[in-house]
C-alpha atoms as a PDB file:
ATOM      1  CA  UNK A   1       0.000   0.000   0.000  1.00  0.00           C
ATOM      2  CA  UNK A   2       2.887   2.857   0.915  1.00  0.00           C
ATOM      3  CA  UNK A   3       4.672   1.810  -2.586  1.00  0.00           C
ATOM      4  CA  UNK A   4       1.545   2.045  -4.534  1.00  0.00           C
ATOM      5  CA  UNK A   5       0.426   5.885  -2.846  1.00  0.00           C
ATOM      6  CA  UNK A   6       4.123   7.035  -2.665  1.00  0.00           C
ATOM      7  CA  UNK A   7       3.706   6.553  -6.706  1.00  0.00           C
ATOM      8  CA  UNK A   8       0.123   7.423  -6.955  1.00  0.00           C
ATOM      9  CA  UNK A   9       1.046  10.991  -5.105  1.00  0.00           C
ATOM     10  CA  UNK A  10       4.644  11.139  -7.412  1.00  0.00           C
ATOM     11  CA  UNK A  11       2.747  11.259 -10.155  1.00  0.00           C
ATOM     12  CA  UNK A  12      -0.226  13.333  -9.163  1.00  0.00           C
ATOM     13  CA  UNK A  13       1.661  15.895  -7.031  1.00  0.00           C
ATOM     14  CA  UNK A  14       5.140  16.289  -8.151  1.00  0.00           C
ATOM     15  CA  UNK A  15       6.541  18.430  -5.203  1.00  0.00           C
ATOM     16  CA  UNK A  16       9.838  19.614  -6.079  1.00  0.00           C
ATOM     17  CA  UNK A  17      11.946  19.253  -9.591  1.00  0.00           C
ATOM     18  CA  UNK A  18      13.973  15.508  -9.261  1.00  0.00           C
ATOM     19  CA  UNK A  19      17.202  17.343 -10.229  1.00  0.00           C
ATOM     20  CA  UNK A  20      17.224  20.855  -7.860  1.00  0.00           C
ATOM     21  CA  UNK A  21      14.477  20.665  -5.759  1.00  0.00           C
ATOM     22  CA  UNK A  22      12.648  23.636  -7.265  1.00  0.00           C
ATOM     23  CA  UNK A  23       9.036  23.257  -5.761  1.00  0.00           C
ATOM     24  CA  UNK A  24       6.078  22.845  -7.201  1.00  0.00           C
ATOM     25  CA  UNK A  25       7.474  20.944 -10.696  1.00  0.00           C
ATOM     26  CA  UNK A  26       8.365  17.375 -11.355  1.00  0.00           C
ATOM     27  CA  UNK A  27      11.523  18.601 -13.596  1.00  0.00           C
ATOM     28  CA  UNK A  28      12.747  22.272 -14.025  1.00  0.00           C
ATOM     29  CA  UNK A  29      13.192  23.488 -17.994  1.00  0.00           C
ATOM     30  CA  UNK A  30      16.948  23.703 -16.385  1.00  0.00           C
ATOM     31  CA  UNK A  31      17.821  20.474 -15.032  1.00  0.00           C
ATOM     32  CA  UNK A  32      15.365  18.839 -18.563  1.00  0.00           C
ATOM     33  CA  UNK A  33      18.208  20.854 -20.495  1.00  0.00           C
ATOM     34  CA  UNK A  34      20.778  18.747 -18.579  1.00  0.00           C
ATOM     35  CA  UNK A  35      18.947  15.849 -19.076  1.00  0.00           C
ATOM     36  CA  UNK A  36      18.774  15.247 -22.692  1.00  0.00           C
ATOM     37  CA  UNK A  37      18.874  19.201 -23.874  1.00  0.00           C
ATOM     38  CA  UNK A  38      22.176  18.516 -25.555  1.00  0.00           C
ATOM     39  CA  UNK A  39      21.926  15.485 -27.592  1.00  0.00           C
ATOM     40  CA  UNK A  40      22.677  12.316 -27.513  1.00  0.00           C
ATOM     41  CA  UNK A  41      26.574  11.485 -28.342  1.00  0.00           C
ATOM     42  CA  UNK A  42      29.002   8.640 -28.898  1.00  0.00           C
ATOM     43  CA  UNK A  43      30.110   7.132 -25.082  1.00  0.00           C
ATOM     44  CA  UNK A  44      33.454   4.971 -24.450  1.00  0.00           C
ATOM     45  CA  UNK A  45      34.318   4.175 -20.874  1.00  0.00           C
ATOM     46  CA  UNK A  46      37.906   4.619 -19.942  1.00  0.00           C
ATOM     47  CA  UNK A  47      38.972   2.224 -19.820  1.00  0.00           C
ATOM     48  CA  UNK A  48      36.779   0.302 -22.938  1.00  0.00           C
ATOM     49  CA  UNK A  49      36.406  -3.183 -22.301  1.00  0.00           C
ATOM     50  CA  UNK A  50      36.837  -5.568 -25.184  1.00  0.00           C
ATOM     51  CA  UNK A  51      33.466  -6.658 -26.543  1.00  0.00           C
ATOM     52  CA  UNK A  52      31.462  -3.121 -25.491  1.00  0.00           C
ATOM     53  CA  UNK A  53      28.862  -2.900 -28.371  1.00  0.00           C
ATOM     54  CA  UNK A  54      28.701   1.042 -30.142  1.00  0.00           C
ATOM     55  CA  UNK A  55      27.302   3.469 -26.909  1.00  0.00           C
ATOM     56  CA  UNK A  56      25.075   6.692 -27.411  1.00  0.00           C
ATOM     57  CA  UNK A  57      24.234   8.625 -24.098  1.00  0.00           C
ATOM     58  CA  UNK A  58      21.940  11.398 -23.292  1.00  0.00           C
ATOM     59  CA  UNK A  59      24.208  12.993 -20.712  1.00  0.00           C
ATOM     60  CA  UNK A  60      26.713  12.955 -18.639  1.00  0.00           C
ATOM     61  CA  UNK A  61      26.224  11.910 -15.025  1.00  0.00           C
ATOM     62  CA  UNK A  62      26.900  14.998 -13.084  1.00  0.00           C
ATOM     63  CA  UNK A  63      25.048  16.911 -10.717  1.00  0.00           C
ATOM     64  CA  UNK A  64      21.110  17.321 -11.776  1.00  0.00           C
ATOM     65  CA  UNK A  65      21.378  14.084 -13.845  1.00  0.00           C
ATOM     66  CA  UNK A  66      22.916  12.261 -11.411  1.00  0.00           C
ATOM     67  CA  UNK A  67      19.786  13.777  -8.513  1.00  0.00           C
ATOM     68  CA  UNK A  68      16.979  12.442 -10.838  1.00  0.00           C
ATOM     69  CA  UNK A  69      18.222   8.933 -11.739  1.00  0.00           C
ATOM     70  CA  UNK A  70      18.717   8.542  -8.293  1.00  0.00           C
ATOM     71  CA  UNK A  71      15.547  10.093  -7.812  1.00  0.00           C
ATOM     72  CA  UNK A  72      13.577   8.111  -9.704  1.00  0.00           C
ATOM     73  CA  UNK A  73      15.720   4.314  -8.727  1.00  0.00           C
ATOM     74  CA  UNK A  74      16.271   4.919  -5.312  1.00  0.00           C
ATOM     75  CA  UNK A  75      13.525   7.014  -3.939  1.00  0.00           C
ATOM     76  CA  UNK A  76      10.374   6.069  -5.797  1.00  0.00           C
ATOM     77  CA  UNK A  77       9.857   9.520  -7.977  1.00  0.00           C
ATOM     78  CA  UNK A  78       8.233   7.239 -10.358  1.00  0.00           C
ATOM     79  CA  UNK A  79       6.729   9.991 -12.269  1.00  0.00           C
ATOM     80  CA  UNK A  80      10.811  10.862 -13.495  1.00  0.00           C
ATOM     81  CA  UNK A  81      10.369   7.763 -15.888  1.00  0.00           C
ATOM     82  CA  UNK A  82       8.820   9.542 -18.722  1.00  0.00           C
ATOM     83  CA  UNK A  83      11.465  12.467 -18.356  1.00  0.00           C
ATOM     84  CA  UNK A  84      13.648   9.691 -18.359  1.00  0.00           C
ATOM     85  CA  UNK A  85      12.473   7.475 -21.304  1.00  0.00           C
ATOM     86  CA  UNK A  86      12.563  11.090 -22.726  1.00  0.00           C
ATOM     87  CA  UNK A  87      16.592  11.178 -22.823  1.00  0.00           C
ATOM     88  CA  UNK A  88      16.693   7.409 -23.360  1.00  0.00           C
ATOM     89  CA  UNK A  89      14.789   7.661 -27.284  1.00  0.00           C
ATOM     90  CA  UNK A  90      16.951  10.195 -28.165  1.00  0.00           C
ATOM     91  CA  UNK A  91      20.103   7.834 -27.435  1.00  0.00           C
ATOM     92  CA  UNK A  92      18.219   5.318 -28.996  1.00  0.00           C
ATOM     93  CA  UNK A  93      17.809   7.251 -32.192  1.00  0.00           C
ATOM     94  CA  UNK A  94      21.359   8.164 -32.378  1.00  0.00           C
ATOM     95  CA  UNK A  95      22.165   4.252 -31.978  1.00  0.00           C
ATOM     96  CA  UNK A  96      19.757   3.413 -35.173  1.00  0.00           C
ATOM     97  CA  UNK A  97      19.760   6.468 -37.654  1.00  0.00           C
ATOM     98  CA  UNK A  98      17.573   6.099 -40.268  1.00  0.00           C
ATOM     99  CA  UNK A  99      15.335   3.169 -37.840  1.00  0.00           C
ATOM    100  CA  UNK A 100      12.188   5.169 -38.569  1.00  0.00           C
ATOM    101  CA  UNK A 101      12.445   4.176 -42.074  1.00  0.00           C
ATOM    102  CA  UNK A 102      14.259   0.798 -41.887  1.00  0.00           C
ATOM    103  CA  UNK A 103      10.784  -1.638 -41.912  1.00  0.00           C
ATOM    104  CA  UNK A 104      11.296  -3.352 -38.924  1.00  0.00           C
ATOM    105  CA  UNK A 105      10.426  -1.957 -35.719  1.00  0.00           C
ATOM    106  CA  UNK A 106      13.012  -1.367 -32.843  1.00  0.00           C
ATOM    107  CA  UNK A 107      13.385  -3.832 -29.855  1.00  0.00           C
ATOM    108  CA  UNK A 108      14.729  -2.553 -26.850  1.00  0.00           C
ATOM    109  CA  UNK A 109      15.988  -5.017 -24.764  1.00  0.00           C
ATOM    110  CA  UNK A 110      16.672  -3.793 -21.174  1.00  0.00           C
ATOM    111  CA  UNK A 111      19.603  -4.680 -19.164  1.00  0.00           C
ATOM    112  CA  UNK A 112      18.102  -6.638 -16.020  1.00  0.00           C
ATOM    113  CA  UNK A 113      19.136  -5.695 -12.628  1.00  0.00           C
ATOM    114  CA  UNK A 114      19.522  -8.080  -9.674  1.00  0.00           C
ATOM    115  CA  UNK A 115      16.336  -9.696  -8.698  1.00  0.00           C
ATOM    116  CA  UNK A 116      17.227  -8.458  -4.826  1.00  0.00           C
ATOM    117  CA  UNK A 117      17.962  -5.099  -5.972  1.00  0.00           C
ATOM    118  CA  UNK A 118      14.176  -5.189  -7.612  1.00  0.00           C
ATOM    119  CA  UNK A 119      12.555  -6.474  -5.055  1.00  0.00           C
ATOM    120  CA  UNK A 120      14.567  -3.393  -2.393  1.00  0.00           C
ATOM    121  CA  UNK A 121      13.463  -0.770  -4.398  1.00  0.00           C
ATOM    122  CA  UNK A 122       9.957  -1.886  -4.986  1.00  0.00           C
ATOM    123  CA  UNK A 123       9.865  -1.905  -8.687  1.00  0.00           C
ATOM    124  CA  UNK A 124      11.782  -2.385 -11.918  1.00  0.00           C
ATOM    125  CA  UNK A 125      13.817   1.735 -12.985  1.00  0.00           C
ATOM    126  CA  UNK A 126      15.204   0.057 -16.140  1.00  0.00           C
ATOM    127  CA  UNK A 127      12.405  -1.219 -17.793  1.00  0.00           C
ATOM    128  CA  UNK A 128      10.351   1.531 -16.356  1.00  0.00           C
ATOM    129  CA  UNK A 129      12.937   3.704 -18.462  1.00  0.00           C
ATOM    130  CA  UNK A 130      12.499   1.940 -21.307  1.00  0.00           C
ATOM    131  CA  UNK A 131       8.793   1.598 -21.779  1.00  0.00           C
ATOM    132  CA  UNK A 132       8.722   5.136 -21.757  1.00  0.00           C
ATOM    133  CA  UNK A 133      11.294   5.272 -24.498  1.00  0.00           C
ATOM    134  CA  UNK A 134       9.662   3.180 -26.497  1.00  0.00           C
ATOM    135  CA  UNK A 135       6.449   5.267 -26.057  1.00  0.00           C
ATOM    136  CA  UNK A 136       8.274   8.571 -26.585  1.00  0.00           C
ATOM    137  CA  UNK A 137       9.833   6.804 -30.244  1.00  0.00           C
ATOM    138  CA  UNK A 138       6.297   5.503 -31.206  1.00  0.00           C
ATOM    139  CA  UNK A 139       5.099   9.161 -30.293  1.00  0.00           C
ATOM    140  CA  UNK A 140       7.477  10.340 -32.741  1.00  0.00           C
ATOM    141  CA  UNK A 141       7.054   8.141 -35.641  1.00  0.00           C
ATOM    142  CA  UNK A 142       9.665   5.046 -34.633  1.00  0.00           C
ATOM    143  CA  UNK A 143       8.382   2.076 -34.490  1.00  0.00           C
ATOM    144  CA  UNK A 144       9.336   0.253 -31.109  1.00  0.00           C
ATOM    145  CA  UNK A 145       8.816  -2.169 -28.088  1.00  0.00           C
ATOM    146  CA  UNK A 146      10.559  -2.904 -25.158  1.00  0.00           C
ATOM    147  CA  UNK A 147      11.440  -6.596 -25.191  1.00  0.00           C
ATOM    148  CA  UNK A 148      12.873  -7.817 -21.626  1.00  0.00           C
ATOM    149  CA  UNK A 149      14.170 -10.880 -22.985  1.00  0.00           C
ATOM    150  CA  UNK A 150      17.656 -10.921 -20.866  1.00  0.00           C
ATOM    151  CA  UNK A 151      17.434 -12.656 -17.259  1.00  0.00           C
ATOM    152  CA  UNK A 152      20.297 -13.421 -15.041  1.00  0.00           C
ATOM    153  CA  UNK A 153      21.109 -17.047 -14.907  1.00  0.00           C
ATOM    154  CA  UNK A 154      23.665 -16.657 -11.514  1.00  0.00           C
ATOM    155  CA  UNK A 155      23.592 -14.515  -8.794  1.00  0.00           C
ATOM    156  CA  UNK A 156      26.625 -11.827  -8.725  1.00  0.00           C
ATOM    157  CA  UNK A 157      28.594  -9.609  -6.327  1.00  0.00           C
ATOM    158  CA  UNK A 158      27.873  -6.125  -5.616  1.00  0.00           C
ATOM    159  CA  UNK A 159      29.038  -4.198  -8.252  1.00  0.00           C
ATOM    160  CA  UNK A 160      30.706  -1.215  -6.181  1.00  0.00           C
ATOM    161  CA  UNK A 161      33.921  -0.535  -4.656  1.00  0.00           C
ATOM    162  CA  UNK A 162      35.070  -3.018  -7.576  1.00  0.00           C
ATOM    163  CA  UNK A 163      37.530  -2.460 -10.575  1.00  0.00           C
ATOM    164  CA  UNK A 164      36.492  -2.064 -13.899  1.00  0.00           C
ATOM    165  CA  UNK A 165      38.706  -5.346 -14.572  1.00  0.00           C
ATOM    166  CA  UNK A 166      36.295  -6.802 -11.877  1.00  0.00           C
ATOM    167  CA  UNK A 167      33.495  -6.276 -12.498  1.00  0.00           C
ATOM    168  CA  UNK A 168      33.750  -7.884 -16.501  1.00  0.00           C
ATOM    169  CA  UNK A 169      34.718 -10.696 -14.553  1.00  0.00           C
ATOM    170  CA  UNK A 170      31.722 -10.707 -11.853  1.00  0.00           C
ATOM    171  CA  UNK A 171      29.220  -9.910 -14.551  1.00  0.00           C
ATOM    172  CA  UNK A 172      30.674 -12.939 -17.156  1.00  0.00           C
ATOM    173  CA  UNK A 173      28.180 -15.647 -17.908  1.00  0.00           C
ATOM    174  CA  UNK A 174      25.506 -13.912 -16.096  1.00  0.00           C
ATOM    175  CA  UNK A 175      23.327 -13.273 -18.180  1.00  0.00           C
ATOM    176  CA  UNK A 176      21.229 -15.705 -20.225  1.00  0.00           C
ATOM    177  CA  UNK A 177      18.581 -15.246 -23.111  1.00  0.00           C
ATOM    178  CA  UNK A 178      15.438 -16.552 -22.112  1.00  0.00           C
ATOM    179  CA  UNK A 179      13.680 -19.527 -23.775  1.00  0.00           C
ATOM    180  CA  UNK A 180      12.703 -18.979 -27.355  1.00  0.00           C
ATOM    181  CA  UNK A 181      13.472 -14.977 -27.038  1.00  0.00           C
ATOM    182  CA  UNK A 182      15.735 -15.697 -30.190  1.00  0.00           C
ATOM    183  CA  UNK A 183      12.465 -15.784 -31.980  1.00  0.00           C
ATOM    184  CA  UNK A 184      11.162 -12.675 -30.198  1.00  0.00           C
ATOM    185  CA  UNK A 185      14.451 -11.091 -31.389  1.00  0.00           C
ATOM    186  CA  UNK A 186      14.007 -11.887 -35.391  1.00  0.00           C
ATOM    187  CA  UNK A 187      12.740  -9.498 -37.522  1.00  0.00           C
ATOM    188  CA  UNK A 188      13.627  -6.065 -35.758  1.00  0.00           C
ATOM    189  CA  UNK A 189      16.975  -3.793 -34.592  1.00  0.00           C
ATOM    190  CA  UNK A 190      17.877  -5.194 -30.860  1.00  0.00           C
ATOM    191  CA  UNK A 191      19.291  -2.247 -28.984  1.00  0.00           C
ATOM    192  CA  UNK A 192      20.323  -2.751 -25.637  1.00  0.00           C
ATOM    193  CA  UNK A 193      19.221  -0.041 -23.449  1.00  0.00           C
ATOM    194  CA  UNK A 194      20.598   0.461 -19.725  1.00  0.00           C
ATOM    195  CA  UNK A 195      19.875   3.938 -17.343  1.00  0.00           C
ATOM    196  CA  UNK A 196      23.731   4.746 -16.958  1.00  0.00           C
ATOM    197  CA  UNK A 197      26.509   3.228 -18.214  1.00  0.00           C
ATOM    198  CA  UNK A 198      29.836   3.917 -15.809  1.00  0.00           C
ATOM    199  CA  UNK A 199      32.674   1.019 -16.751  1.00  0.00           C
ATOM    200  CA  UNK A 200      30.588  -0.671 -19.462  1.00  0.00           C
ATOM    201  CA  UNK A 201      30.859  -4.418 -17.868  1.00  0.00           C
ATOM    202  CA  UNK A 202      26.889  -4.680 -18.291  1.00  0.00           C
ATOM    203  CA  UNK A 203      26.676  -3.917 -21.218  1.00  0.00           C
ATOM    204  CA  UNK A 204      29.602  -6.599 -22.488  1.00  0.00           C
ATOM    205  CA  UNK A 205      27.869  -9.077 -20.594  1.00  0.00           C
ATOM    206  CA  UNK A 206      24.305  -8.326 -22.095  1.00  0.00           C
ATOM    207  CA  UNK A 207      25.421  -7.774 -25.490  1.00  0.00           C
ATOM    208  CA  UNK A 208      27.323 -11.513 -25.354  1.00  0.00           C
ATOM    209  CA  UNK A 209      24.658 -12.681 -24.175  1.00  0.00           C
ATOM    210  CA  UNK A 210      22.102 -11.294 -26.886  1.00  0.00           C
ATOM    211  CA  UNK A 211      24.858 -12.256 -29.451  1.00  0.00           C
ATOM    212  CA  UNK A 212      25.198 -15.724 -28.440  1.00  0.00           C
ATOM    213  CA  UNK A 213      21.235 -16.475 -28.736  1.00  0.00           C
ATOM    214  CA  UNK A 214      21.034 -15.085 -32.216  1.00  0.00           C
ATOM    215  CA  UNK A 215      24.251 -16.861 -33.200  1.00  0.00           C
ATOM    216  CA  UNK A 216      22.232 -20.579 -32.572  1.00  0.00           C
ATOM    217  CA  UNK A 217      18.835 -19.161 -33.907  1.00  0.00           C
ATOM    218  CA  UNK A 218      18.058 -19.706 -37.227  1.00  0.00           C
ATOM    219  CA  UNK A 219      17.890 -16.098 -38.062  1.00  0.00           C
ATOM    220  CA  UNK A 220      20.408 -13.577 -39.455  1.00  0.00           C
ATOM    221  CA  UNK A 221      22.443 -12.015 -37.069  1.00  0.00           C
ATOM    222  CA  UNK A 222      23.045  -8.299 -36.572  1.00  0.00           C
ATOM    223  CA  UNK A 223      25.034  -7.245 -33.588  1.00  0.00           C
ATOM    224  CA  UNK A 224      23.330  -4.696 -31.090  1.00  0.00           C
ATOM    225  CA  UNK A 225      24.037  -1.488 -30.589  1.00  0.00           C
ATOM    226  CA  UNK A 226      23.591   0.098 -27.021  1.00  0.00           C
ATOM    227  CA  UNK A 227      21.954   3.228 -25.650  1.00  0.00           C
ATOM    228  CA  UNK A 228      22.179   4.924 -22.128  1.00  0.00           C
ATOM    229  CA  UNK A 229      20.471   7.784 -20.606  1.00  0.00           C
ATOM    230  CA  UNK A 230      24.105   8.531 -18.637  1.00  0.00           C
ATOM    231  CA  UNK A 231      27.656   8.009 -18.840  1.00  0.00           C
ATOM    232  CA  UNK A 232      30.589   9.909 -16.609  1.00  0.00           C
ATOM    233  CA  UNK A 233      31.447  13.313 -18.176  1.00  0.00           C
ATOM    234  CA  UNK A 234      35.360  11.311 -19.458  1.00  0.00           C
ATOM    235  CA  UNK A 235      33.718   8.644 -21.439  1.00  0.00           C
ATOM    236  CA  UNK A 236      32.318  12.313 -23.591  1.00  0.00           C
ATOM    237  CA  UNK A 237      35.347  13.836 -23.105  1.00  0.00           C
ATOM    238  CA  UNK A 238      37.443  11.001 -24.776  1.00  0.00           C
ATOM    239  CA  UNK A 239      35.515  11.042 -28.029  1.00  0.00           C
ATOM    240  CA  UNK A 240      37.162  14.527 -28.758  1.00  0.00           C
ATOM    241  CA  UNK A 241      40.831  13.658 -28.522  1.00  0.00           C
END
């Protein structure tokens, strides 16, 4: 009951911006202009792990950006999500140009999060994200759907306070296709689609994982390309040296 009013009232009375805590708006035009006012760009970590699929981002993750993903993950401003799926279709459309014209539609796939990390928070930020992408790209003429075929097939260690190094190794194998989603998969652009990207070890995983179900289907195969709402402000930076 407190999870389902705490979103009810989110969405109904927004309170205070996600990003500065203006009051009396859900996001400021100033912290939206952070958001995904820019553009979407080309991301690489530093450093790039081997197997990292092409990376668009909204923005980088400083300051307001950082306040309303955390907003909307951690404290249940589930209202951010169509902000949020906002920033993620324009990363999405930078992945794919020309999608809107290419025949079939786009699939994003979300990366999963741990089942425990779910269950903490009360409900699902990445798919959240995505849904609204996909309904901000349909909005817009881009045919899409948000197709949560990935699951993980082991449990794995907290992510933080490892090294980038690390973590590829904590994440690999973790992450399985599930039954028949090779079929779900055939016939439209996969694009993985995560809410930040920091070292890039999910996406590797998710991306072998993706790769290796279309690989034994009996379908072409055309390796994803990945979109993020954030990345640190150096894996920007990098693309202009």
């Amino acid at each position: 009951m407190r999870t389902w009013w705490r979103e009810i009232t989110g969405l109904v009375l927004p309170g205070a911006c996600g990003g500065c805590g203006m009051p009396r708006t859900q996001l400021c035009p100033v912290c939206a202009g952070a958001l995904y006012g820019a553009g979407a760009r080309r991301a690489r970590p530093v450093p790039e792990p081997g197997g990292l699929p092409v990376v668009h981002a909204a923005a980088a993750y400083t300051d307001a950006v950082r306040a309303v993903l955390l907003a909307h993950k951690e404290r249940g401003a589930r209202g951010l999500a169509g902000p949020l799926g906002t920033a993620l279709a324009g990363a999405v459309r930078a992945a794919t140009p020309g999608s809107a014209h290419s025949g079939g539609p786009l699939l994003l796939v979300p990366v999963p999060s741990a089942r425990r990390a779910v269950r903490a928070r009360g409900h699902d930020a990445g798919r959240r994200i995505a849904l609204a992408a996909a309904a901000e790209l349909r909005r817009t003429g881009t045919s899409a759907r948000v197709l949560p075929v990935l699951r993980q097939r082991r449990a794995v260690a907290d992510q933080s306070g490892l090294t980038a190094r690390q973590r590829v190794a904590n994440l690999s194998g973790a992450l399985e296709v599930r039954a028949g989603g090779e079929r779900l998969l055939a016939g439209g652009r996969a694009v993985l689609v995560d809410d930040l990207m920091t070292t890039g070890a999910s996406l590797v995983e998710a991306a072998r994982a993706l790769s290796a179900a279309m690989r034994s289907g009996l379908h072409g195969f055309v390796r994803p390309s990945a979109a993020v709402v954030a990345v640190p402000a150096l894996s920007f930076e990098i693309n202009r040296n």
